[in-house]
Structure formats: C-alpha cells, structure tokens
PDB file of N, CA and C in Angstrom:
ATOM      1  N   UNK A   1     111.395 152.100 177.647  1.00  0.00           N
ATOM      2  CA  UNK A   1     111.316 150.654 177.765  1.00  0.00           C
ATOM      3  C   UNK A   1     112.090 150.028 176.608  1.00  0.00           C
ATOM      4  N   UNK A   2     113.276 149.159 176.737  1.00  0.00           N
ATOM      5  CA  UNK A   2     113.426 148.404 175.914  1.00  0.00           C
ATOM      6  C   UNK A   2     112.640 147.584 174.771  1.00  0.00           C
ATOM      7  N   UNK A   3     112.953 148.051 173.632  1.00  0.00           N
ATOM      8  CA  UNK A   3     112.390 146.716 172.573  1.00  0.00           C
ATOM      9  C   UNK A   3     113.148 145.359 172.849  1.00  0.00           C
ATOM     10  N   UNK A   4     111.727 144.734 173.281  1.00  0.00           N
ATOM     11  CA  UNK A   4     112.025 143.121 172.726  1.00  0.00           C
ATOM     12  C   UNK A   4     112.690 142.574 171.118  1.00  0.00           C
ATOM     13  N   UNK A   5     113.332 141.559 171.243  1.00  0.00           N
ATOM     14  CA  UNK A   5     113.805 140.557 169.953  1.00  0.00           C
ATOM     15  C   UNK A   5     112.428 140.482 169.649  1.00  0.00           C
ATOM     16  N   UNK A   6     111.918 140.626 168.336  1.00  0.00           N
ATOM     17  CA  UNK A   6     110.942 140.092 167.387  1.00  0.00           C
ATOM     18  C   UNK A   6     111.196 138.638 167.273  1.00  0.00           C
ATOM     19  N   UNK A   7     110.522 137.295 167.401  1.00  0.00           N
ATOM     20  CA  UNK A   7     111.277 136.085 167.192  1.00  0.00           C
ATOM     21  C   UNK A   7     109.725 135.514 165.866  1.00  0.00           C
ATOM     22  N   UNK A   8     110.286 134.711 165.212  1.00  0.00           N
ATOM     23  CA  UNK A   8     109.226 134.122 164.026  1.00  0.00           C
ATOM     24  C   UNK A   8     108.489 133.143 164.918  1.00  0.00           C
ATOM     25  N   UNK A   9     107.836 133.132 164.349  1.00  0.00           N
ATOM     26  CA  UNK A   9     106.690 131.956 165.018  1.00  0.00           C
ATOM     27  C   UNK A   9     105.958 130.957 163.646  1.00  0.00           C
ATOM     28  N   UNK A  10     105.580 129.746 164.134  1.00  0.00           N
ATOM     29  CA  UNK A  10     104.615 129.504 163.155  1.00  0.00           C
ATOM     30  C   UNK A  10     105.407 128.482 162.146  1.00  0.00           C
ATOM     31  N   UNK A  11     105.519 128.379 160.999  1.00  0.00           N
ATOM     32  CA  UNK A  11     106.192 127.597 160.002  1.00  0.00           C
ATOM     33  C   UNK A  11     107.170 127.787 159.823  1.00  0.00           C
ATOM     34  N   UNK A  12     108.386 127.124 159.217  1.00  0.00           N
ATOM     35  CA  UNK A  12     109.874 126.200 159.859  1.00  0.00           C
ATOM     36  C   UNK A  12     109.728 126.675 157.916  1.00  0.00           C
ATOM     37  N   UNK A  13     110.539 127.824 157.667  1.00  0.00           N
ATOM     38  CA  UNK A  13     110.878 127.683 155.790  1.00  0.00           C
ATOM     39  C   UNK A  13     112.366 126.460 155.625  1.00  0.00           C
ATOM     40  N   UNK A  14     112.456 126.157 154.538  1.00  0.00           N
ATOM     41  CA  UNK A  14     113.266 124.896 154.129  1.00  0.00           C
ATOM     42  C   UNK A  14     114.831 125.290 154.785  1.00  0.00           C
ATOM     43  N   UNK A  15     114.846 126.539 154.197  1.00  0.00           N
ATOM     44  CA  UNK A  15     116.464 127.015 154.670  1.00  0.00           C
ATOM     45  C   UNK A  15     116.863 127.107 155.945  1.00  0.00           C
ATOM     46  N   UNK A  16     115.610 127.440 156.960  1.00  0.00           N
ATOM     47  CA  UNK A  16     115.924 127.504 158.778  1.00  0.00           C
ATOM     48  C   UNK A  16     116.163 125.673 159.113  1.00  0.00           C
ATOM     49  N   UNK A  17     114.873 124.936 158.369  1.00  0.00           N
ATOM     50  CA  UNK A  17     115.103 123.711 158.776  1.00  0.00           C
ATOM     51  C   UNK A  17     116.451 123.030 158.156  1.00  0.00           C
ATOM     52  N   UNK A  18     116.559 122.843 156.805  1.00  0.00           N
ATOM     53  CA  UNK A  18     118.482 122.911 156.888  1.00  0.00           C
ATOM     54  C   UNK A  18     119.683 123.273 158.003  1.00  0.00           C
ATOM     55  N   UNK A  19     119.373 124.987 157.921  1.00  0.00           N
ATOM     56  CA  UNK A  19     120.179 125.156 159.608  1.00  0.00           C
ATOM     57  C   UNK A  19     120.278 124.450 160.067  1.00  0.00           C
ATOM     58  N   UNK A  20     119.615 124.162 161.104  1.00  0.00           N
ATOM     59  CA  UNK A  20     119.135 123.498 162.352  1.00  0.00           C
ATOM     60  C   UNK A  20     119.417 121.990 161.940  1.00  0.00           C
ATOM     61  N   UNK A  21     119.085 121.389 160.733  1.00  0.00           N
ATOM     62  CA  UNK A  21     120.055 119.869 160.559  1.00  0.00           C
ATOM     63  C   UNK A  21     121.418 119.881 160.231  1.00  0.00           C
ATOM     64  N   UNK A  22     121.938 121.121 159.184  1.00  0.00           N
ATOM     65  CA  UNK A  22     123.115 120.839 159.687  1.00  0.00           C
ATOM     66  C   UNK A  22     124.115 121.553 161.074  1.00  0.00           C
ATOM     67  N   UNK A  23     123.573 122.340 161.603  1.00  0.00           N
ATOM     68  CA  UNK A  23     123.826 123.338 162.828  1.00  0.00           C
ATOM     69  C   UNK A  23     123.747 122.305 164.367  1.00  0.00           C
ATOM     70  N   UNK A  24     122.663 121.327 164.113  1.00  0.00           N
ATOM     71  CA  UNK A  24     122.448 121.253 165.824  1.00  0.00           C
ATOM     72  C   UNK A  24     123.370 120.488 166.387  1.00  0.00           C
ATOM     73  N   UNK A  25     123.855 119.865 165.462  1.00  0.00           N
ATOM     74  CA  UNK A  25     124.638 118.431 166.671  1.00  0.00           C
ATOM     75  C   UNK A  25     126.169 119.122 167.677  1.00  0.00           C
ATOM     76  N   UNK A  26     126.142 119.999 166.903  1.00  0.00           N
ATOM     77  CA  UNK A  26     127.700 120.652 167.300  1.00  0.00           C
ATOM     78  C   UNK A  26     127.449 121.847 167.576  1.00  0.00           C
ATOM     79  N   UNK A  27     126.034 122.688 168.029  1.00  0.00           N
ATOM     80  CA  UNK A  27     126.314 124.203 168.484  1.00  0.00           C
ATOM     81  C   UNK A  27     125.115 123.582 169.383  1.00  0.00           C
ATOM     82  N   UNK A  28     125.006 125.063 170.496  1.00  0.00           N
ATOM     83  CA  UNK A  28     124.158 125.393 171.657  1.00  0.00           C
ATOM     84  C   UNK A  28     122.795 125.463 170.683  1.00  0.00           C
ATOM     85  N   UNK A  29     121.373 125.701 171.372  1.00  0.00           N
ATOM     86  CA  UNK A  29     120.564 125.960 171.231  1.00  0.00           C
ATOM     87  C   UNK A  29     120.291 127.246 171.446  1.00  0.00           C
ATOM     88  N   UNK A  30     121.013 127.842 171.982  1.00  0.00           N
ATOM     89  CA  UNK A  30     120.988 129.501 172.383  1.00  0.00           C
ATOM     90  C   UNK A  30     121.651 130.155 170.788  1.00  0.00           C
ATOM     91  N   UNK A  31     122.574 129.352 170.298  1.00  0.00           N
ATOM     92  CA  UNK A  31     123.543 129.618 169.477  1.00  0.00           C
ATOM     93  C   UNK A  31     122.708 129.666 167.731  1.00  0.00           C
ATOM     94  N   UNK A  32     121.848 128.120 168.049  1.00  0.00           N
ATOM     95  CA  UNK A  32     120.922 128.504 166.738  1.00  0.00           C
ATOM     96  C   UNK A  32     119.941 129.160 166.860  1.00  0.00           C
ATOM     97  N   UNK A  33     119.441 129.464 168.485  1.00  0.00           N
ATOM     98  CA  UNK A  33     118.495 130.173 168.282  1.00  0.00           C
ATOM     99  C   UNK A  33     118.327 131.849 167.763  1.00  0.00           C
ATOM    100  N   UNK A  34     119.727 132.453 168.170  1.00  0.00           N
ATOM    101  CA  UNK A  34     119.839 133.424 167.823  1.00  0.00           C
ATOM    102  C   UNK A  34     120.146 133.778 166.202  1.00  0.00           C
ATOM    103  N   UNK A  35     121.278 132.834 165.398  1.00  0.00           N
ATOM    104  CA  UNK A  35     121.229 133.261 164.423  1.00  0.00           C
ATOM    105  C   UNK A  35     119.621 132.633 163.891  1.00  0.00           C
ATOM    106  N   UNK A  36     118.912 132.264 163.538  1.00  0.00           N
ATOM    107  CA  UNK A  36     117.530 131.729 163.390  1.00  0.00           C
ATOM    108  C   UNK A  36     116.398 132.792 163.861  1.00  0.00           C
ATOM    109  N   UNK A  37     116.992 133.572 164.752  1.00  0.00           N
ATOM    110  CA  UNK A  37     115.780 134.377 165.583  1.00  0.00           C
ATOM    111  C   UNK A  37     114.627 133.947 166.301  1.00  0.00           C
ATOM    112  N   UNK A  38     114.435 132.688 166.561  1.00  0.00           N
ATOM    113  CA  UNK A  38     113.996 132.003 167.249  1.00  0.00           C
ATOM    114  C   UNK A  38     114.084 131.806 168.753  1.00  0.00           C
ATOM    115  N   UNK A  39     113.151 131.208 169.571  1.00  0.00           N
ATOM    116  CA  UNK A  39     113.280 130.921 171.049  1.00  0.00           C
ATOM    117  C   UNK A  39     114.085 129.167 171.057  1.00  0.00           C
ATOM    118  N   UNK A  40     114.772 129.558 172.557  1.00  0.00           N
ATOM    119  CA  UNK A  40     115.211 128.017 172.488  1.00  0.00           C
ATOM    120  C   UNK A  40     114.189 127.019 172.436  1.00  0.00           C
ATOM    121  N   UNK A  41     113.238 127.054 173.103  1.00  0.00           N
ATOM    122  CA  UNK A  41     112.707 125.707 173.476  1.00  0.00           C
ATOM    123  C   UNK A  41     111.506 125.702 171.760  1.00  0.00           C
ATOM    124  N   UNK A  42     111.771 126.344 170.710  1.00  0.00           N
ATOM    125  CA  UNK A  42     111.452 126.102 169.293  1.00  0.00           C
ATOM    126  C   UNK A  42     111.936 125.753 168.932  1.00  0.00           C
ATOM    127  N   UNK A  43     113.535 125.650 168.886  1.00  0.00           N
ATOM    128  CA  UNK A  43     114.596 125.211 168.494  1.00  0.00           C
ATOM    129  C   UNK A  43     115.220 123.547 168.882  1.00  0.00           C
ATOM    130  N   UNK A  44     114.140 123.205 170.134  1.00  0.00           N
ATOM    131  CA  UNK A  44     114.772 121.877 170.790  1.00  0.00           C
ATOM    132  C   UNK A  44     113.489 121.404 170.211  1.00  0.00           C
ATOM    133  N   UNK A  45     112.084 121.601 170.316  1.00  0.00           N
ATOM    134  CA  UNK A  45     110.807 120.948 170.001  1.00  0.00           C
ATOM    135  C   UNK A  45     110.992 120.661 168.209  1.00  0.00           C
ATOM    136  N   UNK A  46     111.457 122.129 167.152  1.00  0.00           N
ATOM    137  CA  UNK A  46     111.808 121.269 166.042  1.00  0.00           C
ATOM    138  C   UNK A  46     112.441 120.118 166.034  1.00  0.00           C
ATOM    139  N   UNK A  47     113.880 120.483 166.956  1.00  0.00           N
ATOM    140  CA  UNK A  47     114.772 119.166 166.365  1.00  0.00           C
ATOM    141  C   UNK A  47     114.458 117.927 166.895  1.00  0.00           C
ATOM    142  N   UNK A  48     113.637 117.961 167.920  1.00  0.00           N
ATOM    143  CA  UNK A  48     113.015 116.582 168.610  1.00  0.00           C
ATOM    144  C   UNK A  48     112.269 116.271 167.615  1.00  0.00           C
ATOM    145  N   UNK A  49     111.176 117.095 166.918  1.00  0.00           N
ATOM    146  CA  UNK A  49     110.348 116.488 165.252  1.00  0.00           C
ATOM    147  C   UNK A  49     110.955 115.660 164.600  1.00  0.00           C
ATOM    148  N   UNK A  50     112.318 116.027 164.291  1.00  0.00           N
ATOM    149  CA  UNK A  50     113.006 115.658 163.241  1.00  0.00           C
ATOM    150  C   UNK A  50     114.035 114.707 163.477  1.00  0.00           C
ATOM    151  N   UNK A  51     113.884 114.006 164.799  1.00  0.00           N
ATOM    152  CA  UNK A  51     114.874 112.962 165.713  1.00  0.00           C
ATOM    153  C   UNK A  51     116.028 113.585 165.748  1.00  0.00           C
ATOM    154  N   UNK A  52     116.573 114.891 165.616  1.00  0.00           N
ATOM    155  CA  UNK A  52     117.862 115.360 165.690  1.00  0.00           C
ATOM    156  C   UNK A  52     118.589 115.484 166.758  1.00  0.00           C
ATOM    157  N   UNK A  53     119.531 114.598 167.391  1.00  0.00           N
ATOM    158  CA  UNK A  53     120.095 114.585 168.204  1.00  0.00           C
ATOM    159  C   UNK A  53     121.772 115.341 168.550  1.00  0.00           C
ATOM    160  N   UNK A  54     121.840 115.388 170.224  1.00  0.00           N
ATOM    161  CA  UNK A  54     123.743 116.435 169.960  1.00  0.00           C
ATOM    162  C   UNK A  54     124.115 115.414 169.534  1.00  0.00           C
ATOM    163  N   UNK A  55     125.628 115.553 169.105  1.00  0.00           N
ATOM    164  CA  UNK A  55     126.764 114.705 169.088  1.00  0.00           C
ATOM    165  C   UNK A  55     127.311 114.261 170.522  1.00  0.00           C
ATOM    166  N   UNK A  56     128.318 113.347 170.527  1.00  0.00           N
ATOM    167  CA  UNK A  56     129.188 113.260 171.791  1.00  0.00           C
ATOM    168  C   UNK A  56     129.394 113.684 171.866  1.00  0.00           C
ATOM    169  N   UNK A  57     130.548 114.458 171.234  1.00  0.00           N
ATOM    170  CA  UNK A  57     131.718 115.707 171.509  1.00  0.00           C
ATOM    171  C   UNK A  57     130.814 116.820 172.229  1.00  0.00           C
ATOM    172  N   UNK A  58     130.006 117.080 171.224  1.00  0.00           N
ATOM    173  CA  UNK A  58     129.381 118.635 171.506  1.00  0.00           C
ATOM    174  C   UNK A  58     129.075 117.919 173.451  1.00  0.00           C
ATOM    175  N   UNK A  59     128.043 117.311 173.648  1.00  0.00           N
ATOM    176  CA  UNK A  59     127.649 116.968 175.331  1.00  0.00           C
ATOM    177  C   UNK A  59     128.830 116.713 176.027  1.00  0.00           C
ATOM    178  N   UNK A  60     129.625 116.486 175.835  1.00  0.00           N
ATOM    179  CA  UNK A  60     130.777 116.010 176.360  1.00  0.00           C
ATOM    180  C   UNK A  60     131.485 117.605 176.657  1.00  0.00           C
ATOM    181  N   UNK A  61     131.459 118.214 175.430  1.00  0.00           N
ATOM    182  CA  UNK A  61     132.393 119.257 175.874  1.00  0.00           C
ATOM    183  C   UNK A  61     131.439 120.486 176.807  1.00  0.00           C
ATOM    184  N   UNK A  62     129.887 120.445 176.611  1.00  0.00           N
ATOM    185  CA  UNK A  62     128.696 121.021 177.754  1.00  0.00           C
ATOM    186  C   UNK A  62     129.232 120.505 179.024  1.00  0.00           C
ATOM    187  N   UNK A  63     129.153 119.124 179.228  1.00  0.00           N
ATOM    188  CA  UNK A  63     129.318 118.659 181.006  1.00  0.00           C
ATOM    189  C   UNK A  63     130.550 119.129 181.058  1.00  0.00           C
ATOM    190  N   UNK A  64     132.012 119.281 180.438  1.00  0.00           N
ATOM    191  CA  UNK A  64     132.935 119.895 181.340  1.00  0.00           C
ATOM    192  C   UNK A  64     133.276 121.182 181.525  1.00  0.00           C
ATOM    193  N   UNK A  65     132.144 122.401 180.584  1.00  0.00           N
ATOM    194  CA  UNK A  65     131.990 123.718 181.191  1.00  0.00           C
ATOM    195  C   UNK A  65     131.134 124.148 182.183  1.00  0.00           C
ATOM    196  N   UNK A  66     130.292 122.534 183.295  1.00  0.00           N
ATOM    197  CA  UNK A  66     129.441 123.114 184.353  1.00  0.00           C
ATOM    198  C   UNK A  66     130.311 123.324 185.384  1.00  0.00           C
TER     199      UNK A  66
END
C-alpha cells in the first residue's frame, strides 16, 4: 500500500503564514500547498482569515487555461 503525504495540521508557525502572504496572490493553491505540506482547502480557509486575496493577473491567467 502506498504511503500517504503526512500534511501538518493545527497551528499556522510565523514563517508558513509569511509564505502564504507573500506566495498567494500569484501561485495555485495546489502550488502552496505542496511546498507548505499542507491540504488545499487549509490553504484557501487560512488565506480567507487573513482577507488574502488572488491578483488579476494570476485569475486571469487560471480562466484562460480552462
């Protein structure tokens, strides 16, 4: 049987939450979630905490790779 990713759970240390403010506006959520080791939808519920929103560019350049 495959090992699962171990992912952290629980409390956000200063240096992940940095990441993730300066990381989110311009990368995927798949993208911080992995270097972070984290699940996506931890990764969207922090940055919703913290009002962190994408950029244009970044959504802009999502809708024209569907």
């Amino acid at each position: 049987m495959a090992k699962r990713k171990q992912t952290v759970s629980g409390r956000w240390p200063k240096e992940e939450i940095n990441t993730l403010k300066k990381e989110f506006r311009n990368k995927t959520n798949k993208e911080i979630a992995e270097k972070l080791n984290r699940n996506e939808s931890s990764i969207q519920f922090k940055a919703s905490q913290l009002g962190l929103k994408k950029s244009s560019k970044h959504l802009k350049k999502m809708r024209l790779r569907k």
